[in-house]
N, C-alpha and C. Protein backbone atom coordinates (compact mmCIF):
# COMPACT_ATOMS: atom_id res chain seq x y z
N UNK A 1 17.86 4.30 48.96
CA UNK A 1 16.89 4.78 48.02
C UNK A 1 16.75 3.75 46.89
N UNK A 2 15.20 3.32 46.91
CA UNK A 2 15.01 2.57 45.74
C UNK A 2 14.43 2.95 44.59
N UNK A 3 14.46 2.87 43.29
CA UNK A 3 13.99 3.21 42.39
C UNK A 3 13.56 2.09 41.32
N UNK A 4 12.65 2.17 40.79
CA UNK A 4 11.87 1.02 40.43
C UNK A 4 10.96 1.59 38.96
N UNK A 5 11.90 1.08 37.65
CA UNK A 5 11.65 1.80 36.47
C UNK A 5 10.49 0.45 35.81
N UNK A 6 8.70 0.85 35.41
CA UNK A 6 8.73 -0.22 34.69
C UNK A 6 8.23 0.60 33.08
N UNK A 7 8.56 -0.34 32.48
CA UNK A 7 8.88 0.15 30.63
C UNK A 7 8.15 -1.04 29.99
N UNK A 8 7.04 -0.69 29.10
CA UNK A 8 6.46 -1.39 28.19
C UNK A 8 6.86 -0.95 27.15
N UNK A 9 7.87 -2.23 26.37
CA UNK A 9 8.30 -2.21 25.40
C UNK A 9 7.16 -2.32 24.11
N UNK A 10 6.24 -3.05 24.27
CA UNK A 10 5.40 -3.36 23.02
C UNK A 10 4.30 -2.30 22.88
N UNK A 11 4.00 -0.85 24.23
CA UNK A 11 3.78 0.14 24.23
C UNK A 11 4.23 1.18 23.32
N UNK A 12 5.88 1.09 23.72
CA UNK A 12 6.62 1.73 23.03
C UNK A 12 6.43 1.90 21.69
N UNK A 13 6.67 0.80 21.29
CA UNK A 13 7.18 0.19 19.91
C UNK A 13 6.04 0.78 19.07
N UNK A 14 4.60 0.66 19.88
CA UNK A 14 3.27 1.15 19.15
C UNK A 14 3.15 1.91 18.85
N UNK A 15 3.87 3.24 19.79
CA UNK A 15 3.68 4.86 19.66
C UNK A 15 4.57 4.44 18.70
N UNK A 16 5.82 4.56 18.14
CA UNK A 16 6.99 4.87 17.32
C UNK A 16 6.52 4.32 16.09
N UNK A 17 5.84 3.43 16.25
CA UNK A 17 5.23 2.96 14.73
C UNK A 17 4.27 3.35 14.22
N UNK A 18 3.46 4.23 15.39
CA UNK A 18 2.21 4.97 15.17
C UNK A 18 2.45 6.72 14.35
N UNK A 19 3.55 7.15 15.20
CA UNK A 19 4.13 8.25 14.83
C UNK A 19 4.58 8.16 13.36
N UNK A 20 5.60 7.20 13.11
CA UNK A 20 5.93 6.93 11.67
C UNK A 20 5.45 6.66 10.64
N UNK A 21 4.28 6.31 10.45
CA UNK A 21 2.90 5.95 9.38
C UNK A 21 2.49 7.26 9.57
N UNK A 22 2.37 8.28 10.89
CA UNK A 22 1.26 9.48 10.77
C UNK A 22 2.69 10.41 9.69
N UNK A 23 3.61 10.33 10.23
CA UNK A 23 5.15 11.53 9.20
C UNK A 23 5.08 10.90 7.90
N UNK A 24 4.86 9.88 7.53
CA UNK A 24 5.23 9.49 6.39
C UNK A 24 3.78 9.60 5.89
N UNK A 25 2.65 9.64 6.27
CA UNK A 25 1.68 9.72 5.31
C UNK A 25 1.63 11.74 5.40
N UNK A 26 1.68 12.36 5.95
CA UNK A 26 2.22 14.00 6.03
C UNK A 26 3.31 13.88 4.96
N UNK A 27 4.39 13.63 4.98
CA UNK A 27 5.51 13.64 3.85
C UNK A 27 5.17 13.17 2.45
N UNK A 28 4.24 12.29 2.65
CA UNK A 28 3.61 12.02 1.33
C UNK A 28 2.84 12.89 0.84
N UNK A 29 1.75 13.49 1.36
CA UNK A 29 0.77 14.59 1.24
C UNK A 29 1.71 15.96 0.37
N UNK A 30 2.71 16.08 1.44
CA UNK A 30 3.51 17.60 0.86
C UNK A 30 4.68 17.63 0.06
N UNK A 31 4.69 16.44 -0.12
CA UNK A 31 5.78 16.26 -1.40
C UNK A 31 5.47 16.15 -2.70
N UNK A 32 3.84 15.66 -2.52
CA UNK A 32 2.86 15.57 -3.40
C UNK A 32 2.33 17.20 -3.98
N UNK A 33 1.95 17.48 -2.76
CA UNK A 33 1.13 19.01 -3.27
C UNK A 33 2.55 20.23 -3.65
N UNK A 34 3.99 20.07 -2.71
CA UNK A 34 4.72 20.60 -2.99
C UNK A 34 5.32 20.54 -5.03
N UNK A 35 6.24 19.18 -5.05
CA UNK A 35 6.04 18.97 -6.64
C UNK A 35 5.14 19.33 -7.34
N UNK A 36 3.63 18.91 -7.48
CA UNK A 36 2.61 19.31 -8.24
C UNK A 36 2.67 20.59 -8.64
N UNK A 37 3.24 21.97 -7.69
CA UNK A 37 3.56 23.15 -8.13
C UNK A 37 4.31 23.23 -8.92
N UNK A 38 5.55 22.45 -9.78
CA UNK A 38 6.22 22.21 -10.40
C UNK A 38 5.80 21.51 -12.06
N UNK A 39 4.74 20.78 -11.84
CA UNK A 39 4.45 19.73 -12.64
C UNK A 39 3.53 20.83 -13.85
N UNK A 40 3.74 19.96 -15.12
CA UNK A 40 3.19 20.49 -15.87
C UNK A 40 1.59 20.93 -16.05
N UNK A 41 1.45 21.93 -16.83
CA UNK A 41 -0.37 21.77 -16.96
C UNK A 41 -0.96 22.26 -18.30
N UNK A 42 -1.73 21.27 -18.66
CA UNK A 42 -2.22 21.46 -19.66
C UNK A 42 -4.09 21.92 -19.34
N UNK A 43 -4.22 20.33 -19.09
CA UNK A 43 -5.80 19.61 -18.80
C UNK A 43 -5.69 19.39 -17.36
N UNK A 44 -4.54 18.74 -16.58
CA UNK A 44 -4.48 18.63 -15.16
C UNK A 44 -4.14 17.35 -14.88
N UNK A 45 -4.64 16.83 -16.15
CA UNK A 45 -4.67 14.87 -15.74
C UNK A 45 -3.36 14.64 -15.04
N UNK A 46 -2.18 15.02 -15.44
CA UNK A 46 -0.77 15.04 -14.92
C UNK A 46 -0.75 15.43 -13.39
N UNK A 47 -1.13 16.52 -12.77
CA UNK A 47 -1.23 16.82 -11.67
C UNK A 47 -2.24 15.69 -10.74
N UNK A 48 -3.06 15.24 -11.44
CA UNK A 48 -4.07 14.91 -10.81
C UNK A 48 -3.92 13.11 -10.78
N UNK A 49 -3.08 13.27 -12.02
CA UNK A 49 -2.98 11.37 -11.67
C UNK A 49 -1.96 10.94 -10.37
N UNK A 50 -1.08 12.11 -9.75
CA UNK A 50 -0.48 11.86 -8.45
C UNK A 50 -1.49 11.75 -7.35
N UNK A 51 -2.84 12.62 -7.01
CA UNK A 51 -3.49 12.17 -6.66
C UNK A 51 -4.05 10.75 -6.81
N UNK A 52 -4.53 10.13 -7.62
CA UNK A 52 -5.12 9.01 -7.94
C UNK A 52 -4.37 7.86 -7.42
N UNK A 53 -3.34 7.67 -8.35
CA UNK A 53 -1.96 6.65 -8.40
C UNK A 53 -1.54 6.70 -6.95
N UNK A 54 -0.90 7.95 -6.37
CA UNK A 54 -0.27 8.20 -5.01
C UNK A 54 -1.10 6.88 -3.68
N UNK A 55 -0.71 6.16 -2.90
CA UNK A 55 -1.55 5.74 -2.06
C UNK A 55 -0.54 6.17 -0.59
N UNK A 56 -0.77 7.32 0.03
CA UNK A 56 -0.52 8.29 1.22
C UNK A 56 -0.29 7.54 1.72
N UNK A 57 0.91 7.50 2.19
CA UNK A 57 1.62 6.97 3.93
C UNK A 57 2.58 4.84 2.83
N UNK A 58 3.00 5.59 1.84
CA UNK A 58 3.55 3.97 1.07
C UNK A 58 5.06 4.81 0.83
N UNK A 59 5.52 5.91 0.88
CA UNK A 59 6.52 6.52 0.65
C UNK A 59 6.90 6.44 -0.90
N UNK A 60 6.03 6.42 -1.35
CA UNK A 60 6.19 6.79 -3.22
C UNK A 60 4.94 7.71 -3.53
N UNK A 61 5.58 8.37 -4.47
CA UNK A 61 4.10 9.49 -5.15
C UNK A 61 4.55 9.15 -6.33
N UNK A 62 3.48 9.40 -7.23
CA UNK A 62 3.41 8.20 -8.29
C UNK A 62 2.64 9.31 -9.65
N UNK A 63 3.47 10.24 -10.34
CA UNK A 63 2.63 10.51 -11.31
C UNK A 63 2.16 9.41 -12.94
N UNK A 64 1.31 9.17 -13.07
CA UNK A 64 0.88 8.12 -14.22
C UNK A 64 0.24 8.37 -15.14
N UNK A 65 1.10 8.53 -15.88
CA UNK A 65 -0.14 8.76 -17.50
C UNK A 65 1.05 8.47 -18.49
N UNK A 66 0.33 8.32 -19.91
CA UNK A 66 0.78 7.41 -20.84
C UNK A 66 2.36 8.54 -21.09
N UNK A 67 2.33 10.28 -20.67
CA UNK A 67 3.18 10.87 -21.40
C UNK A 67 4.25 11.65 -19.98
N UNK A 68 3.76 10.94 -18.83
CA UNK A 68 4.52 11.55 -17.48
C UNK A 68 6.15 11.36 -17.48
N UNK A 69 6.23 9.87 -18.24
CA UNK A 69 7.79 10.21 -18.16
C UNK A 69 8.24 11.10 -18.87
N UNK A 70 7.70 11.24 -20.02
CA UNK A 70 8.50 12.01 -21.11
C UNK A 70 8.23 13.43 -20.80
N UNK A 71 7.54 13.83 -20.38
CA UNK A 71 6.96 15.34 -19.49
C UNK A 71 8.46 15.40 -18.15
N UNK A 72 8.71 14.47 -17.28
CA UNK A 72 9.21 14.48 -16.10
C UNK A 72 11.05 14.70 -16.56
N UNK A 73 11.30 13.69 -17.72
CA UNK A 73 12.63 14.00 -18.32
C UNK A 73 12.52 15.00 -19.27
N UNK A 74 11.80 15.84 -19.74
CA UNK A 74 11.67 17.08 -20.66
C UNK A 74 11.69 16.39 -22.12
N UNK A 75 11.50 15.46 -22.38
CA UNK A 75 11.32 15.28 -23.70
C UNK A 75 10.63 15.61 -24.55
N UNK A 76 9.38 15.94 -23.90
CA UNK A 76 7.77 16.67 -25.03
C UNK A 76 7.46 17.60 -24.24
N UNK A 77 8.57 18.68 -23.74
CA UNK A 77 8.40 19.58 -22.67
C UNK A 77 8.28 21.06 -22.94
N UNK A 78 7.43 22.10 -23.00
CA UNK A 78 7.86 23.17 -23.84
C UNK A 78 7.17 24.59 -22.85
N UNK A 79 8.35 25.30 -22.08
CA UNK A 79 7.96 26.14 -21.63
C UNK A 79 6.83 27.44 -21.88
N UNK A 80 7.06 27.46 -23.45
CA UNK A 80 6.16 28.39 -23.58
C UNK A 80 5.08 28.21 -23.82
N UNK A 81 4.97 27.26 -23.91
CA UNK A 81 2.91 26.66 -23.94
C UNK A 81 2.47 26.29 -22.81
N UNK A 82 3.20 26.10 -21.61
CA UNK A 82 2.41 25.88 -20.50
C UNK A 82 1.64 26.80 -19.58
N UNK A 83 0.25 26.54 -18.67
CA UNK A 83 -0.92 27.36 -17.98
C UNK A 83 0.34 27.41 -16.45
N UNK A 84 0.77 26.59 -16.45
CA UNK A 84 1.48 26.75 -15.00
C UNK A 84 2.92 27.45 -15.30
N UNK A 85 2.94 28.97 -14.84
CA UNK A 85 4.10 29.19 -15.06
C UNK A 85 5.51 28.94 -14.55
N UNK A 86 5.31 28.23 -13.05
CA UNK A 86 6.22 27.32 -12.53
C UNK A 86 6.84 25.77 -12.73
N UNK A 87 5.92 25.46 -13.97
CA UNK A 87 6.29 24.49 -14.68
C UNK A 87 7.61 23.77 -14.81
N UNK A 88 8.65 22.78 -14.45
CA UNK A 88 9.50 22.55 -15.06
C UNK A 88 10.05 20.80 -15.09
N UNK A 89 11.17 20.31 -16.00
CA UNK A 89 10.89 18.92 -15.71
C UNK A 89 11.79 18.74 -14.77
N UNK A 90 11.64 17.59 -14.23
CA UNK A 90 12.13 16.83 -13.08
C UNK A 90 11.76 17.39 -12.08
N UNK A 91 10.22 17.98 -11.45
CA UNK A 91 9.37 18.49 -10.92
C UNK A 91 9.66 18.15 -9.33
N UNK A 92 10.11 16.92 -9.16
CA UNK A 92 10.44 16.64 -7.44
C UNK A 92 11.51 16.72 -7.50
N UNK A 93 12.40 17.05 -8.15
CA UNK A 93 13.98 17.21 -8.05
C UNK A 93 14.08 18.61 -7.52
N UNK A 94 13.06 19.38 -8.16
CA UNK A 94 12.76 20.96 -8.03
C UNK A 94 12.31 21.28 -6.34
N UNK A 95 10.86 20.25 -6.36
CA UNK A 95 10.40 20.67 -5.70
C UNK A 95 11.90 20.00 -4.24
N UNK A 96 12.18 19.31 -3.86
CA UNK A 96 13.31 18.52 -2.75
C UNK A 96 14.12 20.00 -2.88
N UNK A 97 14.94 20.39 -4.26
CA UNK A 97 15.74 21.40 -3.71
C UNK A 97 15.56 22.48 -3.39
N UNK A 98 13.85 22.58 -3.28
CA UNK A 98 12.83 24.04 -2.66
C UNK A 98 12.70 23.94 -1.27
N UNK A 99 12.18 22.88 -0.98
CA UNK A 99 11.12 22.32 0.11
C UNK A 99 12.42 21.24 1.42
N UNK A 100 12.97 20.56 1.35
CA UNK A 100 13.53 19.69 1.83
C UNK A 100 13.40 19.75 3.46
N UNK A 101 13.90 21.27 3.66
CA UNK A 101 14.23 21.61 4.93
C UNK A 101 12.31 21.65 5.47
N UNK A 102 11.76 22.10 4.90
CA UNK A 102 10.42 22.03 5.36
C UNK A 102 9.55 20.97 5.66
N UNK A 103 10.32 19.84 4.81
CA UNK A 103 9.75 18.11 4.21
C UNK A 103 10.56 17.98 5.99
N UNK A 104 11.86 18.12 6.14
CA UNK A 104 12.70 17.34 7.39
C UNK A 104 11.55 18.22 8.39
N UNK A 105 11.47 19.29 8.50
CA UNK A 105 10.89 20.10 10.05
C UNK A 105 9.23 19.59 10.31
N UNK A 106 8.33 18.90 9.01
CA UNK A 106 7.40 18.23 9.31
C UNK A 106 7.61 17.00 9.86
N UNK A 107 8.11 16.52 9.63
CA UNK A 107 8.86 14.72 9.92
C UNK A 107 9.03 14.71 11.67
N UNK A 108 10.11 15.96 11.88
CA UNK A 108 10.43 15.91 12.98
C UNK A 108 9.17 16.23 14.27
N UNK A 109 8.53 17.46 13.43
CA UNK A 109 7.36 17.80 14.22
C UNK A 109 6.65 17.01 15.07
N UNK A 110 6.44 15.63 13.90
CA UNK A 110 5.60 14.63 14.02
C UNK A 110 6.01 13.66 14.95
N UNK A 111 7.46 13.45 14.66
CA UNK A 111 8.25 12.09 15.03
C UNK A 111 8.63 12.31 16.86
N UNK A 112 9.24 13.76 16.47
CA UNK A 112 9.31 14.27 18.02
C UNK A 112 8.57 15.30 19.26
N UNK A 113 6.79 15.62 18.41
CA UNK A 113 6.29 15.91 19.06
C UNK A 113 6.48 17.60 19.23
């Protein structure tokens, strides 16, 4: 009995690299919209400059404005004036120890079909 395996490696390599740009731009998307539930709100610009700044499938989300750090470490941070009542700082720290298991079961979805 003969058996006769043929394997395109540079096939391969295409799907696995194809798969990994499609999980990581998904992981970007919901880590994005996940945090943002977290993030402060006033006007929105804060929520909305992760949109802008963010460029999907680079593995960074990117909130930007002149007062995001100091919002993100709680420095000019004040629960009781905020429209979002889920508000809090360090907003992806929140959102990772909410979401994580949901962030890994999309990844995998993707990665393994």
């Amino acid at each position: 009995m003969n058996i006769r395996v043929e394997f395109d490696e540079g096939k391969c390599a295409a799907r696995i690299k194809a798969d990994l740009e499609k999980a990581q731009k998904a992981l970007d998307a919901q880590v994005m919209a996940d945090s943002n539930f977290f993030v402060p709100l006033k006007t929105g610009a804060l929520q909305k400059s992760a949109q802008i700044y963010t460029r999907i499938g680079s593995g960074k989300v990117e909130w930007r404005t002149p007062y995001a750090r100091r919002q993100y470490y709680g420095e000019t941070f004040s629960h009781a004036r905020q429209a979002n009542p889920n508000a809090t700082a360090k907003w992806f720290e929140t959102a990772k120890a909410r979401f994580l298991e949901k962030w890994v079961r999309l990844v995998n979805s993707i990665v393994h079909g």
